[in-house]
Protein backbone atom coordinates (compact mmCIF):
# COMPACT_ATOMS: atom_id res chain seq x y z
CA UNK A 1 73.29 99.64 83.66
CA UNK A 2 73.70 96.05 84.53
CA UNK A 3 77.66 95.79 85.93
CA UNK A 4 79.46 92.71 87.42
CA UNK A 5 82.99 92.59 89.86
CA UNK A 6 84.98 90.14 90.29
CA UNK A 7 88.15 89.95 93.18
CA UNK A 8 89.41 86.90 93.49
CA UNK A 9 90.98 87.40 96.78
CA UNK A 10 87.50 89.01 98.15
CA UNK A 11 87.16 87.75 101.51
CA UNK A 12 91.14 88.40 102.67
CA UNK A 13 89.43 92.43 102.55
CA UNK A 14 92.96 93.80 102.26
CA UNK A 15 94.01 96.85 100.10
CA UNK A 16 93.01 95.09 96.89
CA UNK A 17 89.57 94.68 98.05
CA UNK A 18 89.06 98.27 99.25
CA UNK A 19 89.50 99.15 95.77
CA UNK A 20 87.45 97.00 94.34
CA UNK A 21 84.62 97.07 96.88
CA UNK A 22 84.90 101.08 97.33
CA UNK A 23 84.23 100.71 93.06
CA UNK A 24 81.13 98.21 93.55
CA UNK A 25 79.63 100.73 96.45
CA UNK A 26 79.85 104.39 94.65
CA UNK A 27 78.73 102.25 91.00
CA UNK A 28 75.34 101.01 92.96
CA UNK A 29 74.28 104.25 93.49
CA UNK A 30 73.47 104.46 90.21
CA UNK A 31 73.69 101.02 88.59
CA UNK A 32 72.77 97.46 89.24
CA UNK A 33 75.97 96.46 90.90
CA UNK A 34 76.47 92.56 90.99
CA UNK A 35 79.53 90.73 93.06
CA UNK A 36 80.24 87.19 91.72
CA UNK A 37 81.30 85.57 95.19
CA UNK A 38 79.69 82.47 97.14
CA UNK A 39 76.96 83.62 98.77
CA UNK A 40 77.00 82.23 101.71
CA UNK A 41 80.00 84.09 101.97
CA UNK A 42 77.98 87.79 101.79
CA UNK A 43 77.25 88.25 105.50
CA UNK A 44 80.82 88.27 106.33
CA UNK A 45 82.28 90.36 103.45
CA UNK A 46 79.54 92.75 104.37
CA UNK A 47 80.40 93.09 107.64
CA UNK A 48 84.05 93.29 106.92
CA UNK A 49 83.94 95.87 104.35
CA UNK A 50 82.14 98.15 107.10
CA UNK A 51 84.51 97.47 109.56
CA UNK A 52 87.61 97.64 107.80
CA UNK A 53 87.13 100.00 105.19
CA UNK A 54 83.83 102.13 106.62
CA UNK A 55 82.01 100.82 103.36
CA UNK A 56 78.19 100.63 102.19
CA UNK A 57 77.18 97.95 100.44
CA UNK A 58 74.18 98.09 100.92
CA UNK A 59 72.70 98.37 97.28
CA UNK A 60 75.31 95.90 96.38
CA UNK A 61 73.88 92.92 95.19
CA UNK A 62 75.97 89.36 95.78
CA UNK A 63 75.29 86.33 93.09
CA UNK A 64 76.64 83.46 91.76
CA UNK A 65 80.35 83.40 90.70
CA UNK A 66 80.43 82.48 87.04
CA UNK A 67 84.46 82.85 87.47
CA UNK A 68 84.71 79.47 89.89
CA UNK A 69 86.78 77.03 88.53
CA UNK A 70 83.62 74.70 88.56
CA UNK A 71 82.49 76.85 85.60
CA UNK A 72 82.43 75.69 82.33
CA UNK A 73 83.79 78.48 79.50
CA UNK A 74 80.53 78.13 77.44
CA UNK A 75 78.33 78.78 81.31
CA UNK A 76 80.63 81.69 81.72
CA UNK A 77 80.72 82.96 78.38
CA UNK A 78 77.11 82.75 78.06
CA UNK A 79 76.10 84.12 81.59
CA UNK A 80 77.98 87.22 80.95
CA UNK A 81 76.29 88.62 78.26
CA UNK A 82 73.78 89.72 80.77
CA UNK A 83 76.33 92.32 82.23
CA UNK A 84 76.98 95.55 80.26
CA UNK A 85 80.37 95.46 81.69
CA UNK A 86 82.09 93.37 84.21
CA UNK A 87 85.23 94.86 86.21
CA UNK A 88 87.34 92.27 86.57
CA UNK A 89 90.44 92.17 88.79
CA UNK A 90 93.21 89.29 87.23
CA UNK A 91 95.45 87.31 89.35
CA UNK A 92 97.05 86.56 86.46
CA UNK A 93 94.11 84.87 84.36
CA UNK A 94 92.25 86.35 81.27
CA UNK A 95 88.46 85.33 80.71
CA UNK A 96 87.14 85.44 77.70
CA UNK A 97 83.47 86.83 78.00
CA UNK A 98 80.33 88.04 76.11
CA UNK A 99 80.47 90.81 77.14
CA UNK A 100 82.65 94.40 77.80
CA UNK A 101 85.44 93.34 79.92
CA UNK A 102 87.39 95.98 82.03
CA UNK A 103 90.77 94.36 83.33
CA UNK A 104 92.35 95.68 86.57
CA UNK A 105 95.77 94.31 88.32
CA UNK A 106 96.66 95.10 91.49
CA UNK A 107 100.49 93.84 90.68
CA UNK A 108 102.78 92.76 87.75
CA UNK A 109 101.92 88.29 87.10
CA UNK A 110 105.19 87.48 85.49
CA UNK A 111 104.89 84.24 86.39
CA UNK A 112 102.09 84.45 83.80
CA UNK A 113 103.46 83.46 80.32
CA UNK A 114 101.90 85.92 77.42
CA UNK A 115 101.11 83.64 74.76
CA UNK A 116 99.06 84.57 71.67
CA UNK A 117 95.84 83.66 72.69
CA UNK A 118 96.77 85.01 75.88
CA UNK A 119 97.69 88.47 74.12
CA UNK A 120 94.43 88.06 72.56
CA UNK A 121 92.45 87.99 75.34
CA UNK A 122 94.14 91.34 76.98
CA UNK A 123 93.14 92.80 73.55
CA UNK A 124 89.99 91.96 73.53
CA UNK A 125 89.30 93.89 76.42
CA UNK A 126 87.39 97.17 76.80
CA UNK A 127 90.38 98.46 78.56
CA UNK A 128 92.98 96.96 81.14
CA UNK A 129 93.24 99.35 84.19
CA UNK A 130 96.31 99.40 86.54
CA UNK A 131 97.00 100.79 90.09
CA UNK A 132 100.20 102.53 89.67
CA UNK A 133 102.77 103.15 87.12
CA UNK A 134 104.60 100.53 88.96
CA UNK A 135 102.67 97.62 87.86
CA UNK A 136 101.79 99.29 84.21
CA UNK A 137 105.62 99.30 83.41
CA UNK A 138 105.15 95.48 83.68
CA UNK A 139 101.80 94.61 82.38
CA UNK A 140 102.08 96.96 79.57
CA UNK A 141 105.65 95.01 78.80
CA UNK A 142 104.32 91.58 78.79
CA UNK A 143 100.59 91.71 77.11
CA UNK A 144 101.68 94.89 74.70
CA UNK A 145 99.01 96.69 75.72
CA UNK A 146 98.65 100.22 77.49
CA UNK A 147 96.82 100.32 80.42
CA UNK A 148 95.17 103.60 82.33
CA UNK A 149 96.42 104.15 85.54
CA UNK A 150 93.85 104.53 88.52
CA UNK A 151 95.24 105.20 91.71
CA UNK A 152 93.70 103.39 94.63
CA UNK A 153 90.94 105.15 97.00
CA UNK A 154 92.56 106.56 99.80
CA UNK A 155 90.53 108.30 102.58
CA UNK A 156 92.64 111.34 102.91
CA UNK A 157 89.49 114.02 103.18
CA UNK A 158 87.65 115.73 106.14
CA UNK A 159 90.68 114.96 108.76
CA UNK A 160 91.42 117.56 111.51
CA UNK A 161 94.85 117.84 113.32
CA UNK A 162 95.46 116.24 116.29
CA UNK A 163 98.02 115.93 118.82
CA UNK A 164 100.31 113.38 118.15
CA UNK A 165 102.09 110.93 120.34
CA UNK A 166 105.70 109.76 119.81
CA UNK A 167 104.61 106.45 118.46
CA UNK A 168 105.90 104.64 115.15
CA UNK A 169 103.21 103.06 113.11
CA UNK A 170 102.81 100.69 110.67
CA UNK A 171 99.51 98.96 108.70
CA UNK A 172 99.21 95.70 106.52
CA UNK A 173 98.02 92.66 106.68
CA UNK A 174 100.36 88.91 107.43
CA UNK A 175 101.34 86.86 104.42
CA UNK A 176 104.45 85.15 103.41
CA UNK A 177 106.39 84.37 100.30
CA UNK A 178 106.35 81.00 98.63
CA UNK A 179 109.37 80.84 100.21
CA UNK A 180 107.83 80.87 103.37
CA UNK A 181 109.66 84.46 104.29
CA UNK A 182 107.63 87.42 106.15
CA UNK A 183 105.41 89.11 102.67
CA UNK A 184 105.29 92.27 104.27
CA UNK A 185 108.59 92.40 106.84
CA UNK A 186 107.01 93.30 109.81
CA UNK A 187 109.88 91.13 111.44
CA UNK A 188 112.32 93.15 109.82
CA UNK A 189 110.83 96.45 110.98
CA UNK A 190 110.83 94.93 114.43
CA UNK A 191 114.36 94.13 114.47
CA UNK A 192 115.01 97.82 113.41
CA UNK A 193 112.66 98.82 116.46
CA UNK A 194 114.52 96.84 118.86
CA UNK A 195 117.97 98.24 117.48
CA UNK A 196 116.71 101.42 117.82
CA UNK A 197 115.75 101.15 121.55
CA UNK A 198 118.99 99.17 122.22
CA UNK A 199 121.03 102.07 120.88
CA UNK A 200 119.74 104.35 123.35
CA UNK A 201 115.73 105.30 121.70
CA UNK A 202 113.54 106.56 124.64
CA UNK A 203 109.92 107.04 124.71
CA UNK A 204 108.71 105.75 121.47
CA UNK A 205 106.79 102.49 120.94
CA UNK A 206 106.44 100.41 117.69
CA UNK A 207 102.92 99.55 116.65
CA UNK A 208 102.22 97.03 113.94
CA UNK A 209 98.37 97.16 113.21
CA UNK A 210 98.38 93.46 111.71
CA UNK A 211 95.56 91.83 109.40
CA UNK A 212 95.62 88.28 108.64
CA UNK A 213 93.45 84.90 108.07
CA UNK A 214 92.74 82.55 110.95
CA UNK A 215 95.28 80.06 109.16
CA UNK A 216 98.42 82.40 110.15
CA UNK A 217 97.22 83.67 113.83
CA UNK A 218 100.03 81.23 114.88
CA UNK A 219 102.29 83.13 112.84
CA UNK A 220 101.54 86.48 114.00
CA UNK A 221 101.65 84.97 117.26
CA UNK A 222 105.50 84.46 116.11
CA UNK A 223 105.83 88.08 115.57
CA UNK A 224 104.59 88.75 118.73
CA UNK A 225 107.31 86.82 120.82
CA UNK A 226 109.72 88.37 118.47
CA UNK A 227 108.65 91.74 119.63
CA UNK A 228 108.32 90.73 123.64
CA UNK A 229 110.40 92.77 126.28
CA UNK A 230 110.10 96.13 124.08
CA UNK A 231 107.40 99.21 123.21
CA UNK A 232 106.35 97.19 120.50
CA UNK A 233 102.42 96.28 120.07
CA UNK A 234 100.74 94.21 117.89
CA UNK A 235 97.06 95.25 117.27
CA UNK A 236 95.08 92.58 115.31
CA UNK A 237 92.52 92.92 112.35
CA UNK A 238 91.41 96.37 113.72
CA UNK A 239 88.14 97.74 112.14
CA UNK A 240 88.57 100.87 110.38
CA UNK A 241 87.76 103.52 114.29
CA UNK A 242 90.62 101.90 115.57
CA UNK A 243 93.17 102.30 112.59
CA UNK A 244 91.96 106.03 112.33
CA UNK A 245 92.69 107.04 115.52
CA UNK A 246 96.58 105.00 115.11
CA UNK A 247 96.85 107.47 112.43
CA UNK A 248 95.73 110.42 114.18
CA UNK A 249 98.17 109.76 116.85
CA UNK A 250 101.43 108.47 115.02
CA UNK A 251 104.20 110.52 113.80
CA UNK A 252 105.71 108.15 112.17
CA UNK A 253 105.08 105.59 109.35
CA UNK A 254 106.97 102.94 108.68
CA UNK A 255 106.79 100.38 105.54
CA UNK A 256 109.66 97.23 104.31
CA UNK A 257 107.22 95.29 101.44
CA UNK A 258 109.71 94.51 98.85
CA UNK A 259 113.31 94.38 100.97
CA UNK A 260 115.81 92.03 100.43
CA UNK A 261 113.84 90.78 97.47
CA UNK A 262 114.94 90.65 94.25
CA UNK A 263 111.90 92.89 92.66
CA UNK A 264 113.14 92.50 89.05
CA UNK A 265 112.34 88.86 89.26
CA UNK A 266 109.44 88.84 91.63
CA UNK A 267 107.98 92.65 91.00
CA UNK A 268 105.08 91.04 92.72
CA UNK A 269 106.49 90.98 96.26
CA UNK A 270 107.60 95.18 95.98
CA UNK A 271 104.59 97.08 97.54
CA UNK A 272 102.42 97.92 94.09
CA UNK A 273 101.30 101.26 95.36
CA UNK A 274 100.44 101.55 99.39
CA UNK A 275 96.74 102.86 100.58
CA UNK A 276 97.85 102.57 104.31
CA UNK A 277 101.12 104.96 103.22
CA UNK A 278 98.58 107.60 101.73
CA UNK A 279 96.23 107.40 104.70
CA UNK A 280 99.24 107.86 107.56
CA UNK A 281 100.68 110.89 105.44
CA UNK A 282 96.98 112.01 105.11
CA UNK A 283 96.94 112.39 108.97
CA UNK A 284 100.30 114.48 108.86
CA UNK A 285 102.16 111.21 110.03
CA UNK A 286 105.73 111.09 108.40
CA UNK A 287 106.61 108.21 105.81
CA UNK A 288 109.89 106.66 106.19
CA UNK A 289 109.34 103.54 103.39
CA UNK A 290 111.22 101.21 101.12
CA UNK A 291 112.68 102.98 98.14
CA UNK A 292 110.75 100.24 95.76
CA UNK A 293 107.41 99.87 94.02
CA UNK A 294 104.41 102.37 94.17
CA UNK A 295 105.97 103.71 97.46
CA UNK A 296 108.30 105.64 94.90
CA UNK A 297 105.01 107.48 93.14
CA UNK A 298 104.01 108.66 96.97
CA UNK A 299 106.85 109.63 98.46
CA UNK A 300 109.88 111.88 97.57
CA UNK A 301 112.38 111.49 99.54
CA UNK A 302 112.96 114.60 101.60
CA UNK A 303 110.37 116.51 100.89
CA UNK A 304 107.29 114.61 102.14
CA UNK A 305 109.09 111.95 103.85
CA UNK A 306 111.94 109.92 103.46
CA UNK A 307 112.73 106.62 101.69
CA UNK A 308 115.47 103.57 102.55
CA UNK A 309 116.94 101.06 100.87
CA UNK A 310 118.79 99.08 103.73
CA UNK A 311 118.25 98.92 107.23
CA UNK A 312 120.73 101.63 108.57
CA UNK A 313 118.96 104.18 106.50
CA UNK A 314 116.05 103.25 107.82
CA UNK A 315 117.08 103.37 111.62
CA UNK A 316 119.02 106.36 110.70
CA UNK A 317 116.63 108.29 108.63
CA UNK A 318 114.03 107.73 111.69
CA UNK A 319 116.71 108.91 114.03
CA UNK A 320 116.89 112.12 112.26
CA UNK A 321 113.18 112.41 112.17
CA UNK A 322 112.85 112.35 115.73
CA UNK A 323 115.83 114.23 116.44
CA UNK A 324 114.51 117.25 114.56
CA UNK A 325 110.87 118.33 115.82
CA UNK A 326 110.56 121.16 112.95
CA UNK A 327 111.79 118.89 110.05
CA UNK A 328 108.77 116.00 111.53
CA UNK A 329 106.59 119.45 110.78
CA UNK A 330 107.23 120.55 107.57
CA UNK A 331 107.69 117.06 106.39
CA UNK A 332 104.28 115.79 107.95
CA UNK A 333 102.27 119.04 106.04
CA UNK A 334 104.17 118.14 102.66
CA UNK A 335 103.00 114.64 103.37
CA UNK A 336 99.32 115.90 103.71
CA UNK A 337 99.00 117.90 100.97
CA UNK A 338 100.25 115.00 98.58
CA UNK A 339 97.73 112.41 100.12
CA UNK A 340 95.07 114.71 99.40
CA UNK A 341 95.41 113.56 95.72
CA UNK A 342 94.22 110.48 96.00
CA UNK A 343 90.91 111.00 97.28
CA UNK A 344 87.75 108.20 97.04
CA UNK A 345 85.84 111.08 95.15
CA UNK A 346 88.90 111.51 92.68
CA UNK A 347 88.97 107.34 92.33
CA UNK A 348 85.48 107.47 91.65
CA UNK A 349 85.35 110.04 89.15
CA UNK A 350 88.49 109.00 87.49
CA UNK A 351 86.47 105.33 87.49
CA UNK A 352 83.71 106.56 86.01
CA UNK A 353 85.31 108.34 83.07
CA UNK A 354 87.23 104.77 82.41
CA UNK A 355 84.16 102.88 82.46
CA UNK A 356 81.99 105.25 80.20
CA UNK A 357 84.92 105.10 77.36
């Protein structure tokens, strides 16, 4: 079978983009697997995709991307109808294709006004396909439509305990707001790190495993000054060895997306669901996250981590954590034992069954 994928945001290689390249790479094993992306691009996102995410893409084939803006409908249209399917992830657009269009978001686009022939469009689809129950709750609102749920490939399987160090982690990559505000509040979780320390914390150090585009290495630079004079360290755009071993060694995870935001009116900016939150708990290392978005369909609080919704409970929540080696324990093998449900094997059989309906 002939399949195209489409990620508009394919060479920032974030969490959206191990999904959808983790999709292209187990479908070429046994289909023609084409990416629509510039290809003088393919080199990089290659070499990124191994990196970062410990991908093969080797049977992955790269070609021309009917879905630039410099393509006319009737190109598009016709050019498609040499797919079988094309797996399409929206950023709030709808083609309209020849073909049988699966339609995946990564987050809710209510800035995205659901007119008829926009409705339309979402109907026409072979199916739309959502990454948490989060996002459904707001797609499924707007287009009138109900989506399947497939949880984002986490690699959770094959990890052996380790001994653990008394270090705080947190993974994602630098963007801001249109406002211009932290997207992902490392800043915040530094200023809970430094309060921390001031207030008497002893032995622990803050790292902030940072991704980010060579436009905002200024602004992670920022973050960096913000965090001088304490056990805070800022690794940047680590390949996928180096983030493994972080979560071998960490006890701790930490995660703000979504604080101080008002999530009704921009769901968008709430964490949709959280690979890097799956991943940490996979390696025994404790959640203590932002009681918004997917990060509720992870983690309950108490059992397999703890959740926050200001900046006390976060500080104090942590505090208790560390106060308490036998809760950090049992809280870390509860954490383990619910990553281990979202597997890359269960993604791609759960893909598989979507795509063959």
């Amino acid at each position: 079978m002939k399949i195209g994928i489409f990620d508009p945001y394919l060479d920032s290689v974030s969490g959206g983009e191990k999904y959808m390249l983790t999709a292209a790479s187990y479908l070429s094993k046994s289909h023609e697997v084409y990416v629509f992306w510039d290809k003088n691009q393919e080199d990089s996102i290659r070499k990124k995709a191994t990196d970062r995410f410990n991908l093969d893409l080797s049977k992955v084939i790269f070609t021309e991307n009917i879905f630039s803006k410099n393509t006319s409908f009737i190109t598009r249209f016709f050019k498609s109808r040499s797919y079988q399917k094309i797996f399409y992830l929206s950023d709030g657009s709808i083609p309209f294709l020849g073909t049988s269009l699966y339609i995946h978001f990564q987050f809710p686009v209510e800035w995205v006004k659901a007119t008829l022939i926009t409705k339309m469009k979402v109907q026409n689809a072979k199916k739309v396909v959502c990454n948490s129950f989060f996002t459904k709750s707001f797609i499924d609102k707007k287009f009138y439509t109900d989506s399947a749920i497939l949880y984002p490939p986490a690699d959770v399987e094959g990890i052996a305990d380790t001994e653990k160090d008394s270090i705080i982690l947190h993974v994602g990559r630098f963007g801001e707001t249109l406002e211009g505000e932290n997207y992902k509040k490392q800043d915040i979780m530094i200023e809970v790190f430094k309060q921390l320390v001031q207030a008497g914390l002893a032995a622990w150090q803050l790292v902030m495993i940072i991704s980010y585009r060579e436009e905002d290495r200024e602004k992670v630079a920022k973050l960096k000054e913000l965090a001088d004079g304490f056990p805070i360290k800022i690794i940047e755009n680590a390949n996928y060895q180096t983030v493994k071993e972080y979560y071998d060694k960490s006890k701790i995870y930490w995660h703000a997306t979504g604080f101080g935001e008002d999530l009704m009116l921009h769901p968008e900016r709430a964490e949709h669901f959280g690979i890097s939150t799956v991943e940490a708990m996979a390696h025994k290392c404790v959640p203590v996250v932002i009681n918004a978005g997917g990060q509720k369909e992870i983690v309950e609080d108490g059992k397999n981590g703890f959740l926050w919704n200001t900046k006390e409970e976060l500080a104090e929540k942590t505090s208790q954590l560390i106060k308490d080696p036998d809760l950090m324990k049992s809280l870390g093998e509860e954490a383990s034992f619910t990553a281990s449900q979202f597997s890359v094997s269960k993604f791609c059989k759960e893909l598989s069954t979507i795509l063959e309906a």
